[in-house]
C-alpha atoms as a PDB file:
ATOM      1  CA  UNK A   1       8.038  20.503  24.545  1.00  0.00           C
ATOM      2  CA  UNK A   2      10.557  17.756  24.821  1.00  0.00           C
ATOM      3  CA  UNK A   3       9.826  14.587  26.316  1.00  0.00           C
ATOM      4  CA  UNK A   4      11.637  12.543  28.386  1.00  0.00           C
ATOM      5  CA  UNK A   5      12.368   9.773  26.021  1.00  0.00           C
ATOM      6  CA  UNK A   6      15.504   9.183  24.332  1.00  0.00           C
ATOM      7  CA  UNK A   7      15.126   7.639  20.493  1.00  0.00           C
ATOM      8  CA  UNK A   8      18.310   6.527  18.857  1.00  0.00           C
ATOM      9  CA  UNK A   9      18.553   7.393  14.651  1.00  0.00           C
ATOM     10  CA  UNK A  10      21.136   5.502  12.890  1.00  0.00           C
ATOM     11  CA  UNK A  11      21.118   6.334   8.754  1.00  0.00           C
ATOM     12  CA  UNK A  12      24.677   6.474   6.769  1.00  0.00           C
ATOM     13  CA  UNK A  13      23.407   9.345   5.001  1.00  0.00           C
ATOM     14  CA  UNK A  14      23.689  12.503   7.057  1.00  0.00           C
ATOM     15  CA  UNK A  15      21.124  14.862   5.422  1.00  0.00           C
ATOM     16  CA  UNK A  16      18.576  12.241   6.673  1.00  0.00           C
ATOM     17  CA  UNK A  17      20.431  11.789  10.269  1.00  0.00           C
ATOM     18  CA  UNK A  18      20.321  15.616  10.051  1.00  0.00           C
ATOM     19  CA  UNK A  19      16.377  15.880   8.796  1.00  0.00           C
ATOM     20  CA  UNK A  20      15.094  13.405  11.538  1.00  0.00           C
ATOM     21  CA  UNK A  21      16.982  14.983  14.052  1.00  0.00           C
ATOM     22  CA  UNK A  22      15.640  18.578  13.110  1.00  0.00           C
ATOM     23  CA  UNK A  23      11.963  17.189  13.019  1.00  0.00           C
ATOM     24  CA  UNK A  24      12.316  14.440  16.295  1.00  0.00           C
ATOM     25  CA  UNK A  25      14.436  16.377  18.339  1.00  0.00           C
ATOM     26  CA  UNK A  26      11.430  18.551  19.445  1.00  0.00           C
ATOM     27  CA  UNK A  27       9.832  16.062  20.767  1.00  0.00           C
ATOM     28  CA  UNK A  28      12.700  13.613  22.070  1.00  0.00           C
ATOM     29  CA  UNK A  29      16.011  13.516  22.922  1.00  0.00           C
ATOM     30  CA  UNK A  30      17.798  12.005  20.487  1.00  0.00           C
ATOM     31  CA  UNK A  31      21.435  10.419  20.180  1.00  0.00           C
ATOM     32  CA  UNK A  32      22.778   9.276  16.794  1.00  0.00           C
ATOM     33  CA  UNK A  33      24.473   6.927  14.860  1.00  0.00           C
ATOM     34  CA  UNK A  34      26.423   6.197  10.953  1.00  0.00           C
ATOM     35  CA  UNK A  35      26.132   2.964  10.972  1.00  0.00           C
ATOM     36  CA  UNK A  36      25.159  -0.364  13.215  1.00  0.00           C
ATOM     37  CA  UNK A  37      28.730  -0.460  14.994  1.00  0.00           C
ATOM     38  CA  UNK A  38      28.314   2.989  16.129  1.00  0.00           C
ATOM     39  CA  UNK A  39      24.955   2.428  17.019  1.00  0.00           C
ATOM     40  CA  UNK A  40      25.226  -0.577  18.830  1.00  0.00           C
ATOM     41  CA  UNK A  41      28.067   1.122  20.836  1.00  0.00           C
ATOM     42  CA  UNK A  42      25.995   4.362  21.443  1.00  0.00           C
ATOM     43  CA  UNK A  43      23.247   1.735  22.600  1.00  0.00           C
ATOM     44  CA  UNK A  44      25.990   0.324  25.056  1.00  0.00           C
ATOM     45  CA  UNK A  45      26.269   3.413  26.765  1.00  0.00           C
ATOM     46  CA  UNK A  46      22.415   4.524  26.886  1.00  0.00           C
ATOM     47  CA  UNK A  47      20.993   1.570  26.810  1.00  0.00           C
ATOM     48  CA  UNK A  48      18.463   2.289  29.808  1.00  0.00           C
ATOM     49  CA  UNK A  49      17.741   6.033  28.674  1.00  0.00           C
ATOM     50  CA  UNK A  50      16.981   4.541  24.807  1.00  0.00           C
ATOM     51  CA  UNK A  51      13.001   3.801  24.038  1.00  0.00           C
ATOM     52  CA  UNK A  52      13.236   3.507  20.525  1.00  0.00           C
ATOM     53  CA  UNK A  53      15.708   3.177  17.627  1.00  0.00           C
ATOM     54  CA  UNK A  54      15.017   4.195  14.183  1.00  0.00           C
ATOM     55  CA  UNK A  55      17.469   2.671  11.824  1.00  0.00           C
ATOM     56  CA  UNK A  56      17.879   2.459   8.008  1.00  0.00           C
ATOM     57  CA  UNK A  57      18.320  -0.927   6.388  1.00  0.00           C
ATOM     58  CA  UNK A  58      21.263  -0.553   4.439  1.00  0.00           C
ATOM     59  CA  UNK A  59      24.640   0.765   5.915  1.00  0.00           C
ATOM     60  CA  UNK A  60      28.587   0.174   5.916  1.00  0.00           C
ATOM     61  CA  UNK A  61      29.907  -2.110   8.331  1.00  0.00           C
ATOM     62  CA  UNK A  62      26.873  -3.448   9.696  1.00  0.00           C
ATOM     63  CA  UNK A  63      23.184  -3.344   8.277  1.00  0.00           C
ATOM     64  CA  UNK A  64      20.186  -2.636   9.962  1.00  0.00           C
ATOM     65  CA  UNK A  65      19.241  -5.957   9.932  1.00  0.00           C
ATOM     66  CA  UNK A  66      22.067  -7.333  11.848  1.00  0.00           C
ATOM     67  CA  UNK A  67      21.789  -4.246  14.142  1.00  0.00           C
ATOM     68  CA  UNK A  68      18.096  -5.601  15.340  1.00  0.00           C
ATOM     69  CA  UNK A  69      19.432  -8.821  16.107  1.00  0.00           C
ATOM     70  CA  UNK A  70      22.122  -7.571  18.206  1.00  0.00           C
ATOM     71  CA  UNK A  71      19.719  -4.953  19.773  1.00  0.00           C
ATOM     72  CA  UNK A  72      17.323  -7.599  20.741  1.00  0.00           C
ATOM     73  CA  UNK A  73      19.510  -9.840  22.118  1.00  0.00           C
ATOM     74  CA  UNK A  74      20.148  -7.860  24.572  1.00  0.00           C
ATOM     75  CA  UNK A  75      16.589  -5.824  24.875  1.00  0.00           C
ATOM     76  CA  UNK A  76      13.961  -8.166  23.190  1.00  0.00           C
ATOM     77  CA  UNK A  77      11.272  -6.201  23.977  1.00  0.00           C
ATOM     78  CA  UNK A  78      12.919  -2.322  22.385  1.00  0.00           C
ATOM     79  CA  UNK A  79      10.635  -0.876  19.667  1.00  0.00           C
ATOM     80  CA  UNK A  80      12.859  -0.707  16.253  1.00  0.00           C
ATOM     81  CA  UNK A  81      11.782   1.335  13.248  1.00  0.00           C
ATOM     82  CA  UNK A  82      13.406   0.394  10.032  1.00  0.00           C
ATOM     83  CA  UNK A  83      13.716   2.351   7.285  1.00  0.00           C
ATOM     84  CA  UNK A  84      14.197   1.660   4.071  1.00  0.00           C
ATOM     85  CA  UNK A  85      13.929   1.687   0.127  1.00  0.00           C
ATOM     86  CA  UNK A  86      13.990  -2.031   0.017  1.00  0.00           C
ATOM     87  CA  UNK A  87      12.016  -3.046  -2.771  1.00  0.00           C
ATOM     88  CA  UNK A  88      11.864  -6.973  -2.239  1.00  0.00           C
ATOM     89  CA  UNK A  89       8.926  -7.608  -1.014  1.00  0.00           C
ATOM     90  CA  UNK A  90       9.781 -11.487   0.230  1.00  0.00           C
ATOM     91  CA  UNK A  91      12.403  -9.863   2.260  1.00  0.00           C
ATOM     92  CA  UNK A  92      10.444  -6.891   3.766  1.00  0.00           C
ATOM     93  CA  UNK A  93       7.466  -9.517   4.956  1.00  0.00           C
ATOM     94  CA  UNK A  94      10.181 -11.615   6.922  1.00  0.00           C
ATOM     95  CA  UNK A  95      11.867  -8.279   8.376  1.00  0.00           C
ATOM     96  CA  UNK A  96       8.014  -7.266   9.238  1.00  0.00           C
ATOM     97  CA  UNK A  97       7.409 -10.659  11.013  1.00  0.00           C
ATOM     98  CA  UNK A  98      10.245  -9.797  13.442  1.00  0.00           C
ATOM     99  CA  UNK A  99       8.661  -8.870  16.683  1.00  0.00           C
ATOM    100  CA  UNK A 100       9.283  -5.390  18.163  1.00  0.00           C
ATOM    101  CA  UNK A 101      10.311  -3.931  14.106  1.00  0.00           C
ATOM    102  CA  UNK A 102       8.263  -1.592  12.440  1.00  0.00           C
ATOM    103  CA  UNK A 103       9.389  -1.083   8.846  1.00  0.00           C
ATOM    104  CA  UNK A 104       8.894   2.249   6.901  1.00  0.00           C
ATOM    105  CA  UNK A 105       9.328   2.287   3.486  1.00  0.00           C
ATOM    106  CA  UNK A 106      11.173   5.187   1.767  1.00  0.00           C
ATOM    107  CA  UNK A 107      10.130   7.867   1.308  1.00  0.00           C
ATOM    108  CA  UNK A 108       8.243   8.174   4.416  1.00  0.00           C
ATOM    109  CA  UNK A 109       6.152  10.955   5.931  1.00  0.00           C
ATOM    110  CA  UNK A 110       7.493  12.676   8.675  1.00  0.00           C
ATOM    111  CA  UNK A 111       4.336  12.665  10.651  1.00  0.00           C
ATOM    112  CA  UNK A 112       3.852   9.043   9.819  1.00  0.00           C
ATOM    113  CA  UNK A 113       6.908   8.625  11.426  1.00  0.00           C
ATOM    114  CA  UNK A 114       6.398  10.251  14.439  1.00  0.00           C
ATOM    115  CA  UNK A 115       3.044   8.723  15.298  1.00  0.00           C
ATOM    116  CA  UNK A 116       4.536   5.568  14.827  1.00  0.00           C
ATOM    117  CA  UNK A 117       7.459   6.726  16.982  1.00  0.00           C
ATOM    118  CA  UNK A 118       4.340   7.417  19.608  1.00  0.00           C
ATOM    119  CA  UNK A 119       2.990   4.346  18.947  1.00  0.00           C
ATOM    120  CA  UNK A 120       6.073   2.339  19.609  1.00  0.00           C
ATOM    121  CA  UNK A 121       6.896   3.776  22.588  1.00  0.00           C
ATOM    122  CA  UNK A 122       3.879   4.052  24.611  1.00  0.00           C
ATOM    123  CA  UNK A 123       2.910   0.283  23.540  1.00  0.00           C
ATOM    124  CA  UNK A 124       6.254  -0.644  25.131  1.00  0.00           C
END
């Protein structure tokens, strides 16, 4: 049974837009995104529908990184999952001290990322 929340996925790569949408999209509705421009502007138009975005770090045009800054500029408080194969661990302690972020490393489990999809939203 879908619910009524809408989660946002934003990954360059479109077998893994395609594989979390396949897996999420029984639970959620779900909009998505190539990259942070595109997201950001989907986020524009949904913006009060959207409970979570799950978002891969690194993209064309504009990262994940500078995605969550734009996203929580304007909605401090919206639960971000950030996924990634970053292997720099300096840099993926500072991305976990942002409030609201949640990062995944890749690979990830799909049910891992679904309770923390849970998680995320209902602590919101």
């Amino acid at each position: 049974m879908t619910s009524p929340h809408t989660i946002l996925i934003v990954d360059d790569e479109s077998y893994i837009r395609d594989l979390l949408v396949s897996v999420l999209s029984l639970e959620y509705k779900v909009l998505t995104a190539e990259d942070g421009v595109e997201a950001f502007e989907t986020y524009s138009q949904h913006r009060d529908a959207i409970r979570c975005v799950v978002t891969d770090l690194f993209m064309p045009r504009m990262d994940g990184e500078e995605l969550i800054g734009q996203l929580h500029a304007e909605q401090p408080d919206l639960p971000i999952i950030l996924i990634t194969a970053l292997q720099d661990e300096a840099r993926l302690n500072q991305l976990r001290e942002r409030p609201n972020v949640t990062v995944m490393p890749k690979p990830f489990n799909l049910g891992q990322l679904r309770n923390t999809l849970r998680q995320s939203i209902a602590a919101r």
